[in-house]
Protein backbone atom coordinates (compact mmCIF):
# COMPACT_ATOMS: atom_id res chain seq x y z
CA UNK A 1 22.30 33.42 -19.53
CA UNK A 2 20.15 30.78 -18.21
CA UNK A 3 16.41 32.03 -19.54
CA UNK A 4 14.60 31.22 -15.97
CA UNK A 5 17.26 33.92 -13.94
CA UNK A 6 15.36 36.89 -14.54
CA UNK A 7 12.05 35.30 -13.35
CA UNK A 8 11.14 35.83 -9.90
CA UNK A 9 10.75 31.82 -8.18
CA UNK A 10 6.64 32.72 -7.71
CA UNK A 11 6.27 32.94 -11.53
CA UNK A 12 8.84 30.24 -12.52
CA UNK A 13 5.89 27.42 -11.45
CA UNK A 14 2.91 29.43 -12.57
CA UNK A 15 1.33 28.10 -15.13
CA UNK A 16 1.91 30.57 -17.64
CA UNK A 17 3.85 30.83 -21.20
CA UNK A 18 7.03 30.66 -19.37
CA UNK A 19 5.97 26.58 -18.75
CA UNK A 20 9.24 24.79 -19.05
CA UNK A 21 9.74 22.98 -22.73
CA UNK A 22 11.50 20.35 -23.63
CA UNK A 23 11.82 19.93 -27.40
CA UNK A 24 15.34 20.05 -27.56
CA UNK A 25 15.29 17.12 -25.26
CA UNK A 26 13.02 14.88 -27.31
CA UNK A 27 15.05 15.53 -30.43
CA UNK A 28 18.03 14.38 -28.87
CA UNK A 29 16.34 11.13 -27.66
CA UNK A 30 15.21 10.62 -31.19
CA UNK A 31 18.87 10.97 -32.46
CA UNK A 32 20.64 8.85 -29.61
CA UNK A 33 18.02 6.50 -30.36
CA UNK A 34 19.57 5.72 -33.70
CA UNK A 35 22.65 4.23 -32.01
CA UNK A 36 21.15 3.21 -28.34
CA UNK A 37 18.49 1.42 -27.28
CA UNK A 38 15.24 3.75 -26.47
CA UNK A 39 18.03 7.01 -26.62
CA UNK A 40 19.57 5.75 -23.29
CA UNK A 41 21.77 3.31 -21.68
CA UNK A 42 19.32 2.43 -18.49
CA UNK A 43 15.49 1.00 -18.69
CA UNK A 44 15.02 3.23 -15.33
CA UNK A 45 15.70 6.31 -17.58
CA UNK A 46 13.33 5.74 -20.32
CA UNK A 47 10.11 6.97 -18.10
CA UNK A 48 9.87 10.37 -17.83
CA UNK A 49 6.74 12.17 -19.93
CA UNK A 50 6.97 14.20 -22.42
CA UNK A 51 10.91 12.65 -23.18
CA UNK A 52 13.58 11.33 -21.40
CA UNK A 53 16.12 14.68 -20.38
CA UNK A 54 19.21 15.25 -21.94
CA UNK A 55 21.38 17.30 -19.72
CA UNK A 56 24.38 19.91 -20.05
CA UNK A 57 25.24 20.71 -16.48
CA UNK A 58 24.31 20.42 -13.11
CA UNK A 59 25.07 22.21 -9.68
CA UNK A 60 23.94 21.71 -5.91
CA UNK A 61 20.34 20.99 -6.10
CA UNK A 62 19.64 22.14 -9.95
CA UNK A 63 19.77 20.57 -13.47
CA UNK A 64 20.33 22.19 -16.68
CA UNK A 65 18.73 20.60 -19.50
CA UNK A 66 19.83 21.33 -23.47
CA UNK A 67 16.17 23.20 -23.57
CA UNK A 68 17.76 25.90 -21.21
CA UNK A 69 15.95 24.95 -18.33
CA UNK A 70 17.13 25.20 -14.77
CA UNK A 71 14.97 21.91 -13.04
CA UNK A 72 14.98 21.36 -9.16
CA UNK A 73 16.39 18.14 -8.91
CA UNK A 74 14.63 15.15 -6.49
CA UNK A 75 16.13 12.42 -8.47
CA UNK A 76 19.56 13.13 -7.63
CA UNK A 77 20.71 10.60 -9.73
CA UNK A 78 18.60 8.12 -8.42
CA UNK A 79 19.63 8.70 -5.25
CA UNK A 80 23.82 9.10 -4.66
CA UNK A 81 24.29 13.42 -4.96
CA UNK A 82 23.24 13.55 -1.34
CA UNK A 83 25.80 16.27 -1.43
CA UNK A 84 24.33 17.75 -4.24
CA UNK A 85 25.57 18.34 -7.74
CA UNK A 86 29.33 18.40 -8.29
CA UNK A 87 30.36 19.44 -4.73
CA UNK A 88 33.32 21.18 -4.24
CA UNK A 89 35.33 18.87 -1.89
CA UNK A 90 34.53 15.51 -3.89
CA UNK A 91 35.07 17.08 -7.28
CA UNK A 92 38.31 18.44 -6.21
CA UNK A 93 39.74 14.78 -4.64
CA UNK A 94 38.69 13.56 -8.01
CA UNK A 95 40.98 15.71 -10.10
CA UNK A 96 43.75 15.69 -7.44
CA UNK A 97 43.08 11.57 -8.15
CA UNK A 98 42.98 11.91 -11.80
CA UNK A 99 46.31 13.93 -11.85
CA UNK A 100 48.52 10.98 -10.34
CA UNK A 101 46.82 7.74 -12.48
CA UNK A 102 43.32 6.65 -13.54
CA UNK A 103 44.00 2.87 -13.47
CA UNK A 104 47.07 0.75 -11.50
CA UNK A 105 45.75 -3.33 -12.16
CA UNK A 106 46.88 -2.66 -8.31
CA UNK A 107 45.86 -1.21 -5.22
CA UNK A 108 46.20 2.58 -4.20
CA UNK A 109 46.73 4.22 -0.70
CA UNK A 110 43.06 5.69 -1.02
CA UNK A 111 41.24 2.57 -1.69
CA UNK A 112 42.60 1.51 2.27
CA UNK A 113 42.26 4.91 3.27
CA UNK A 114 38.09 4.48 1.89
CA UNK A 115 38.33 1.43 3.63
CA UNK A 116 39.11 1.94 7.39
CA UNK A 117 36.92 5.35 6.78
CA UNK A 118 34.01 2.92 6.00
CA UNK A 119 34.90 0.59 8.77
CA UNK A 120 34.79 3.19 11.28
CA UNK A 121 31.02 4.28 10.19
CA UNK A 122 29.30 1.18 9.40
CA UNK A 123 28.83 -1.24 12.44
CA UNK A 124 28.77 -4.27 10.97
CA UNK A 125 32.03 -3.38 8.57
CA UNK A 126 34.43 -5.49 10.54
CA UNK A 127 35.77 -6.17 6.57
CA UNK A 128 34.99 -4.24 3.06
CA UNK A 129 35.31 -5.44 -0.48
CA UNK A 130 34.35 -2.94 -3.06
CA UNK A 131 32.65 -3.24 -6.45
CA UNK A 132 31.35 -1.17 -9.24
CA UNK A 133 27.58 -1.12 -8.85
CA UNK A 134 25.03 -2.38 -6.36
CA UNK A 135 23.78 -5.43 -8.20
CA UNK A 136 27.48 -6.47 -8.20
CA UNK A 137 27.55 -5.91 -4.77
CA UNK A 138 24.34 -8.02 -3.99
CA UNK A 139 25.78 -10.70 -5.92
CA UNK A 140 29.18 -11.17 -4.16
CA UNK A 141 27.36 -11.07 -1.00
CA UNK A 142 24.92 -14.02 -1.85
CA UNK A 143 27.53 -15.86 -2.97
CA UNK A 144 29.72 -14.95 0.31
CA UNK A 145 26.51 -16.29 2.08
CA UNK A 146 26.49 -19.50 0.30
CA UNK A 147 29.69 -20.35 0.68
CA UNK A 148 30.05 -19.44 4.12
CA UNK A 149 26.80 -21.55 4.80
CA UNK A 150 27.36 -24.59 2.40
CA UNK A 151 23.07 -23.98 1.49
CA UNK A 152 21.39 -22.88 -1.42
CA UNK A 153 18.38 -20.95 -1.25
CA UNK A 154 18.15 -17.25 -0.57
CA UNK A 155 14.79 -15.25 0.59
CA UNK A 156 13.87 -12.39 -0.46
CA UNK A 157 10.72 -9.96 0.09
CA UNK A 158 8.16 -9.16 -2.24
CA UNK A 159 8.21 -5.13 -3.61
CA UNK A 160 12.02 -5.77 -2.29
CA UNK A 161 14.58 -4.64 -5.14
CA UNK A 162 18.28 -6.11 -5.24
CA UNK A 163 19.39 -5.43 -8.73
CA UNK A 164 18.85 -6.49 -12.36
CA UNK A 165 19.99 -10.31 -12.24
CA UNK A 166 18.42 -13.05 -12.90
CA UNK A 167 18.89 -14.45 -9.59
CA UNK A 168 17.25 -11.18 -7.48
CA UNK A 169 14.82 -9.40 -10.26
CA UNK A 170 11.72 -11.41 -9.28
CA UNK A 171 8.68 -10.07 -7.64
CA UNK A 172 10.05 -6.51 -7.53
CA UNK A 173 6.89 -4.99 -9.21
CA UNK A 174 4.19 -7.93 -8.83
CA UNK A 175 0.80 -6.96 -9.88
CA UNK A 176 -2.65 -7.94 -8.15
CA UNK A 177 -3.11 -10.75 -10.94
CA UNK A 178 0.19 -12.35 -10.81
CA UNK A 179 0.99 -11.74 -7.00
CA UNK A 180 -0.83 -14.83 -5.48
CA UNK A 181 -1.84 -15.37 -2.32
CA UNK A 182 0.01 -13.12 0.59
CA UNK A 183 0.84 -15.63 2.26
CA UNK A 184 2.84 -17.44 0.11
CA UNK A 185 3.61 -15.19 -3.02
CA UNK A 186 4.06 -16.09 -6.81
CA UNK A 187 7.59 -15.66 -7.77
CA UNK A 188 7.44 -13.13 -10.68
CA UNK A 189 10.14 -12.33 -12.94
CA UNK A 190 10.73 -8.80 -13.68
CA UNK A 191 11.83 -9.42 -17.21
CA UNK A 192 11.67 -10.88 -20.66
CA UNK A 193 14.85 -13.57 -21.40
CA UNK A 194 15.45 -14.35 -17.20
CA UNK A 195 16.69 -18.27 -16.99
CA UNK A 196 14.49 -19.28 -14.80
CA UNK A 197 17.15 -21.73 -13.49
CA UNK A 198 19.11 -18.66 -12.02
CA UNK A 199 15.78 -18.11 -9.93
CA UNK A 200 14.52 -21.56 -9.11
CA UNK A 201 16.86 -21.10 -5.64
CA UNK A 202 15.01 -17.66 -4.34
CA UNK A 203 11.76 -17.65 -2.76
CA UNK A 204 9.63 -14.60 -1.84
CA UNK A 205 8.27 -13.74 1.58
CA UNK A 206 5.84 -11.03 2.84
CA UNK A 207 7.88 -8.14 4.12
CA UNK A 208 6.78 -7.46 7.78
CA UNK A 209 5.26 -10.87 8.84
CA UNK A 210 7.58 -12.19 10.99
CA UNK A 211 5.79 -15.39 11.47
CA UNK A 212 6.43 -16.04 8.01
CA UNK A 213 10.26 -15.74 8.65
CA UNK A 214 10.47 -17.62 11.32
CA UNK A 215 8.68 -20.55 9.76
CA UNK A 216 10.70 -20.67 6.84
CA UNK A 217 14.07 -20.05 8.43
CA UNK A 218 13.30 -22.87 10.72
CA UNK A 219 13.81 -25.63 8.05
CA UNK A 220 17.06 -24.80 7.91
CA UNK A 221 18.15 -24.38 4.49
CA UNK A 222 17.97 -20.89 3.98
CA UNK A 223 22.07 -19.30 2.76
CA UNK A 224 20.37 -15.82 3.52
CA UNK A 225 17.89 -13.80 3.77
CA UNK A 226 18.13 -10.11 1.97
CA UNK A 227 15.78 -7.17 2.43
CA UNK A 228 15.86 -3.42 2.39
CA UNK A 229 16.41 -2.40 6.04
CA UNK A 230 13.32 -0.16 5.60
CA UNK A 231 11.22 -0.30 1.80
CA UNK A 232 12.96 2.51 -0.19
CA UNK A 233 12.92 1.28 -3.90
CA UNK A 234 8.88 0.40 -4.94
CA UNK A 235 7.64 2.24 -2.02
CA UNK A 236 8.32 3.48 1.47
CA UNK A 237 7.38 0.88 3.98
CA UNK A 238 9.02 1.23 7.14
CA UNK A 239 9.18 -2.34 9.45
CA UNK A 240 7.21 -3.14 12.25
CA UNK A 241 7.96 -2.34 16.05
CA UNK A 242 10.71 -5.23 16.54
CA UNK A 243 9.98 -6.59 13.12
CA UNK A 244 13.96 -6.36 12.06
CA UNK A 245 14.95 -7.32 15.69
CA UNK A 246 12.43 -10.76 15.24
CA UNK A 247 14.40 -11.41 11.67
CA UNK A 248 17.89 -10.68 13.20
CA UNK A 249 16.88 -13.43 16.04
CA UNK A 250 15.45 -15.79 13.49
CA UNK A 251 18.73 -15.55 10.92
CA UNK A 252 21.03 -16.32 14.21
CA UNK A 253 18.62 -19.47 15.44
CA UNK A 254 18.67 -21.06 11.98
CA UNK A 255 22.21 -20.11 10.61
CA UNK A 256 20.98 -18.08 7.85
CA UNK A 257 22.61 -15.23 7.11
CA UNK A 258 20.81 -11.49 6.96
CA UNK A 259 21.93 -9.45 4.45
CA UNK A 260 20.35 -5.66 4.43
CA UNK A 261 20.69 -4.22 0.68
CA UNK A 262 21.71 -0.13 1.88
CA UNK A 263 22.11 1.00 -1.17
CA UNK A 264 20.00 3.59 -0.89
CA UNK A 265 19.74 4.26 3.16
CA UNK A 266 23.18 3.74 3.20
CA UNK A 267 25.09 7.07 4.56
CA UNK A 268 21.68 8.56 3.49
CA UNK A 269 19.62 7.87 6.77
CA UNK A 270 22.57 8.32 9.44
CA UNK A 271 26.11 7.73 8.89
CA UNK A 272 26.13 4.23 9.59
CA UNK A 273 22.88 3.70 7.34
CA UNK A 274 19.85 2.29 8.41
CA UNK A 275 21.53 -0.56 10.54
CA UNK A 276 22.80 2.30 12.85
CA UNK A 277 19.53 3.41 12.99
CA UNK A 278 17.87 0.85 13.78
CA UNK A 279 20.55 -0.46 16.04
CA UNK A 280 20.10 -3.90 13.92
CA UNK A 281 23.31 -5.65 12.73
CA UNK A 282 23.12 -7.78 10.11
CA UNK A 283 25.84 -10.39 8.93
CA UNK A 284 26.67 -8.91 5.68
CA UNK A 285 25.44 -5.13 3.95
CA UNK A 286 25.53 -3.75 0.26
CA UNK A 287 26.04 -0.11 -0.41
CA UNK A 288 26.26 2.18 -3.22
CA UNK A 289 24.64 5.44 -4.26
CA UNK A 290 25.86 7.95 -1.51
CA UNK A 291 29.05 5.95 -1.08
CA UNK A 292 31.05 8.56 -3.80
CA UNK A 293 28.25 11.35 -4.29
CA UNK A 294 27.93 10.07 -8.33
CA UNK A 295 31.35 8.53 -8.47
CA UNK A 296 30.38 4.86 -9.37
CA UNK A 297 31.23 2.70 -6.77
CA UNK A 298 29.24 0.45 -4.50
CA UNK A 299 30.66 -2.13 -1.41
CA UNK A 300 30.30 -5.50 0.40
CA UNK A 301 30.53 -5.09 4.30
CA UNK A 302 30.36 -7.34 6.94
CA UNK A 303 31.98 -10.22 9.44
CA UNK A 304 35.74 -10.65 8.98
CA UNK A 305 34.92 -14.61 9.14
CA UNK A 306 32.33 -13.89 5.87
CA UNK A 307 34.06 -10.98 3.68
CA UNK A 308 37.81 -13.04 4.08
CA UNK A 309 36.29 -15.89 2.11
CA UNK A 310 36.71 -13.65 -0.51
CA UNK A 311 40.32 -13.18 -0.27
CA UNK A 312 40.11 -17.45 -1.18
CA UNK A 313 37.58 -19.55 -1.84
CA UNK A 314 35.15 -16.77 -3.10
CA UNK A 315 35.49 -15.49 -6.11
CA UNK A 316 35.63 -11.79 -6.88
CA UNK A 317 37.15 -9.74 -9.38
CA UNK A 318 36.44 -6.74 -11.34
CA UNK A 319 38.82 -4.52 -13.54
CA UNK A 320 37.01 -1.67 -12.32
CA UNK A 321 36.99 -2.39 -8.18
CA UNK A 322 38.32 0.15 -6.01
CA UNK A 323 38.59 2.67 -9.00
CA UNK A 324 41.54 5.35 -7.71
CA UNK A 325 39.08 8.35 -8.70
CA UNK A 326 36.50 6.43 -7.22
CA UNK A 327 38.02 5.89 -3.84
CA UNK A 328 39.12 9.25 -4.26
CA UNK A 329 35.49 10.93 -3.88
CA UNK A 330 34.50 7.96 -1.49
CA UNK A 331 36.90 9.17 0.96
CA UNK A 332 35.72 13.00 0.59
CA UNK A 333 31.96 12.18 0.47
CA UNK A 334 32.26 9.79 3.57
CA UNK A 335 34.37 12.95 5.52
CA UNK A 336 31.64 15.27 4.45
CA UNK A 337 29.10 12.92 6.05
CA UNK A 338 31.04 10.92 9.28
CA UNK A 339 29.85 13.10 12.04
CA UNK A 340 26.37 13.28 10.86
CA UNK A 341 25.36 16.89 10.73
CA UNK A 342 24.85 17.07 7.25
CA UNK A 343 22.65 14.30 7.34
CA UNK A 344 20.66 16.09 10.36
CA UNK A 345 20.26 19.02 8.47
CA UNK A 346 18.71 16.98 5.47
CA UNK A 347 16.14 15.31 8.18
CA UNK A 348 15.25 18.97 9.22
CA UNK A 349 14.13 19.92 5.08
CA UNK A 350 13.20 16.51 4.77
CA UNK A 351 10.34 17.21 7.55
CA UNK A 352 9.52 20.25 5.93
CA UNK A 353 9.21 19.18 2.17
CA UNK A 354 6.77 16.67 3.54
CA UNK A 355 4.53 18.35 5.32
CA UNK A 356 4.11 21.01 2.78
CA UNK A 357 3.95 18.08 -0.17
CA UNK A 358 1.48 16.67 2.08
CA UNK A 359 -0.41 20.05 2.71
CA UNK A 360 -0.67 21.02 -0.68
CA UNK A 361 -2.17 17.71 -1.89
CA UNK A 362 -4.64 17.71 0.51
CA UNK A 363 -5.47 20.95 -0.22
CA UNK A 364 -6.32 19.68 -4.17
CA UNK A 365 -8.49 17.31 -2.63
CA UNK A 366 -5.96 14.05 -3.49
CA UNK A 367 -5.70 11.11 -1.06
CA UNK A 368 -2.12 10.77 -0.74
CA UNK A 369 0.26 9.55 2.08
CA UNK A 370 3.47 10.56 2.38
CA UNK A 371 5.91 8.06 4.21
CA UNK A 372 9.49 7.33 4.86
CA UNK A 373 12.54 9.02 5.84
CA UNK A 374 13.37 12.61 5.87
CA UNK A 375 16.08 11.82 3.40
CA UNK A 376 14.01 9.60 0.86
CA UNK A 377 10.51 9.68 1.49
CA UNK A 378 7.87 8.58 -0.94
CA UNK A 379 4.53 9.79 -1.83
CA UNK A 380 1.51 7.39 -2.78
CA UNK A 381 -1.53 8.71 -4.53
CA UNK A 382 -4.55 6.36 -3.36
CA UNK A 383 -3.73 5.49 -0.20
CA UNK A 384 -5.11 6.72 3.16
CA UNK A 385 -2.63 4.95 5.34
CA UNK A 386 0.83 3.89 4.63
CA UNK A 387 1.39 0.45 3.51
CA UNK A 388 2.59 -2.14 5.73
CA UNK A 389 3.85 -4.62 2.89
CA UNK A 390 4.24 -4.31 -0.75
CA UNK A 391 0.23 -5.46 -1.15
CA UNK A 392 -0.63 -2.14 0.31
CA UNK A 393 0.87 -0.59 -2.05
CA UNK A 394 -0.79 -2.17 -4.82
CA UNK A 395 -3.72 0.63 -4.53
CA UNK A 396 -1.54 3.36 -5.78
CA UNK A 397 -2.76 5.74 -8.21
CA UNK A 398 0.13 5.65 -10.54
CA UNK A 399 -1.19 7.16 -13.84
CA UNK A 400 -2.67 9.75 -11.44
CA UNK A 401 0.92 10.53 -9.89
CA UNK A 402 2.88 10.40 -13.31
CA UNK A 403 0.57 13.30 -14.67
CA UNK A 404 1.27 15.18 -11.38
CA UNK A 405 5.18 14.61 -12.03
CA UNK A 406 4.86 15.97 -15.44
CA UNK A 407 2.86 18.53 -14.15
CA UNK A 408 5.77 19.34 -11.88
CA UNK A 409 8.39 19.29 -14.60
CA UNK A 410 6.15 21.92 -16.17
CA UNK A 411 7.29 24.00 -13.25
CA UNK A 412 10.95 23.05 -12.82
CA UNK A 413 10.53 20.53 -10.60
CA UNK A 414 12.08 17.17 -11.17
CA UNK A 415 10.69 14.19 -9.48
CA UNK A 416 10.99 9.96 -9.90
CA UNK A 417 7.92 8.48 -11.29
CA UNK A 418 7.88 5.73 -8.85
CA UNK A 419 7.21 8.16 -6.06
CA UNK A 420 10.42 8.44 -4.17
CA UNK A 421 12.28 12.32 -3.45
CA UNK A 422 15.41 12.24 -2.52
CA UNK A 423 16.93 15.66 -0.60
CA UNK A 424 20.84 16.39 -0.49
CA UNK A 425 22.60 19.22 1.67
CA UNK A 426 22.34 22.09 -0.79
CA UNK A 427 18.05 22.14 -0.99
CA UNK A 428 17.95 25.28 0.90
CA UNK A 429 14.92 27.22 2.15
CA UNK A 430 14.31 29.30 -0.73
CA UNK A 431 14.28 25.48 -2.80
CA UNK A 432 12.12 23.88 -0.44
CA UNK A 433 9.54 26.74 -0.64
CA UNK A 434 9.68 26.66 -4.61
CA UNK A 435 9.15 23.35 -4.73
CA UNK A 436 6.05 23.35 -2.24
CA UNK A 437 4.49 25.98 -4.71
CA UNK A 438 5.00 24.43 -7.36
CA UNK A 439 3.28 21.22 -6.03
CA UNK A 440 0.54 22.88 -4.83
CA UNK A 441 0.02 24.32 -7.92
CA UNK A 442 0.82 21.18 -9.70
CA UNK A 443 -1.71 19.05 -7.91
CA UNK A 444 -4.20 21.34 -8.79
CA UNK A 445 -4.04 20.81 -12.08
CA UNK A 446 -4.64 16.74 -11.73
């Protein structure tokens, strides 16, 4: 029997003897470690205090660890279990997948059937190509964009994350010494062994100053331009009043193209992501995360006269595309979330969870905004206001906030480091009042 059943919600986030442990966990990490790097397979796992989690099981909006404990989960996966944990529908699609083939070297009837599905959501999808992961996906669209433009450079916003390459992982987590002047920021690389030749074609904008766009577009080089439709990844920054109608206007005046990166507000924020809205269109859009509810699978949508360059001059192949299990839970997950009520009903906890995050915080006496959408909002020790670009957000209390999260996981409650809680369909009202307690009683002890 799981050893937190018995305990009645109010106790489970006391802090008491029954505090949640996690020594199973670390000695896990320390064997794995022997054969992978750090005891995991992704640098985004490797922060989490006291140890990395090792998991046995998980179900709508819980976690079970190997320690026995039963953790409220507001990672999600880093974002795509917007359904929750193994849902019914998309599990069972998988298997009834899995049954006929895992792998053709071909195409299957449910990789068009994902296809028109995602057409009909996403208004910009006049074409889809899909991929394995959202930095491949960000890469075939840059590339699309150059070739359909015959131009080099691509512009991207500062705090703005598109992936792990070379190419995109620069100025993602710029600090007040190596950020330069707002104006015109430094490019940074984001890590040790980048070839700075992959890099020497992106340059890095201020997100939210249109003037900035405009003047840059308007020497005419630019392939794209790429930027979270609203700041999801480092922060939650939402744009201006007109600020993503201005960019749209600029891209079409200069013949750049505007690329939003969606994987993460994609078929989180409405069904047709946050272009729908916004009721912004861009050229081209990557997706992932909530596209197959943990299946891994991530797309390239956008103009017919764009995407069909990759059915000939572009480039783009993958052993893995269009996976048949893959498509498989695409198609279920994108049923489950076409008409948009489950996505309404995570706005409605979403509201909730944030004012009572917000409540109890002030309540401990901690200056803390909490921003974003109902479906992944983020919460910023330090500040008084929200942010309006990724300087803003340079104030954060982060050492602060990562002692709050472990305080948290003390009391079952699992949250990212970086700030951002993500909500699916099965955090119910009995979860959403556990977790308030708990970070009440959580910020209390920071």
């Amino acid at each position: 029997m799981d050893k937190t059943t018995a305990i009645p919600a109010a106790l489970r986030n006391a802090r008491d003897p029954d505090e949640a442990v996690f020594e199973e966990s670390k000695r896990q990490i320390a064997r794995a470690a022997q054969f992978l790097p750090g005891g995991v397979s992704s640098n985004f796992r490797l922060g989490m205090q006291p140890t990395p989690l090792v998991f046995e099981r998980a179900e709508g909006p819980y976690l079970h660890d190997i320690d026995g404990n039963r953790l409220i989960d507001y990672y999600l996966g880093m974002g795509p279990m917007i359904l929750g944990h193994n849902p019914e529908a998309v599990r069972k699609a998988a298997i009834a997948q899995m049954e006929k083939g895992l792998l053709f070297g071909g195409q299957s009837l449910v990789e068009a059937e994902a296809g028109e599905l995602f057409r009909s959501m996403v208004l910009c999808a006049e074409r889809v190509r899909f991929c394995g992961s959202g930095s491949e996906a960000v890469q075939l669209a840059l590339r699309l964009a150059r070739a359909a433009t015959g131009r080099r450079t691509i512009v991207k916003f500062e705090g703005h994350y598109h992936g792990w390459l070379d190419n995109v992982l620069v100025s993602t987590a710029a600090t007040p010494e190596t950020a330069g002047p707002e104006e015109r920021p430094n490019r940074n690389p984001g890590s040790k062994g980048q070839d700075e030749a992959a890099w020497a074609a992106t340059e890095v904008l201020s997100w939210n100053d249109l003037a900035a766009v405009e003047a840059r577009l308007a020497l005419g080089d630019v392939a794209a331009l790429i930027m979270e439709p609203a700041m999801c990844n480092a922060g939650a920054i939402m744009p201006l009043p007109g600020y993503l109608e201005g960019v749209r206007a600029a891209c079409a005046k200069h013949g750049t193209l505007l690329i939003f990166d969606e994987v993460i507000t994609g078929f989180r924020v409405a069904p047709g992501g946050a272009q729908q809205l916004f009721g912004v269109t861009p050229d081209l859009a990557t997706f992932g995360k909530c596209l197959a509810n943990g299946f891994p699978v991530a797309a390239v949508a956008g103009s017919a006269d764009v995407l069909d360059l990759s059915a000939g001059a572009v480039l783009h192949g993958g052993t893995y595309n269009a996976q048949p299990i893959a498509m498989a839970a695409t198609v279920a997950t994108l049923r489950a979330l076409a008409d948009g009520t489950a996505i309404r009903s995570i706005e409605s906890k979403g509201r909730k969870l944030m004012q009572g995050i917000g409540a109890g915080l002030a309540a401990a006496g901690i200056p803390a905004v909490v921003v974003g959408f109902p479906q992944i909002f983020h919460v910023a020790f330090g500040l008084t206001e929200p942010a309006r670009n990724y300087r803003g957000l340079m104030a954060m209390d982060r050492s602060r906030y990562a002692r709050f999260c472990s305080e948290l996981l003390k009391r079952r409650v699992r949250a990212l480091e970086r700030g951002a809680w993500f909500l699916s369909t099965t955090h119910d009202e009995e979860v959403l009042d556990e977790t308030i307690a708990a970070v009440a009683d959580a910020a209390r002890a920071v």
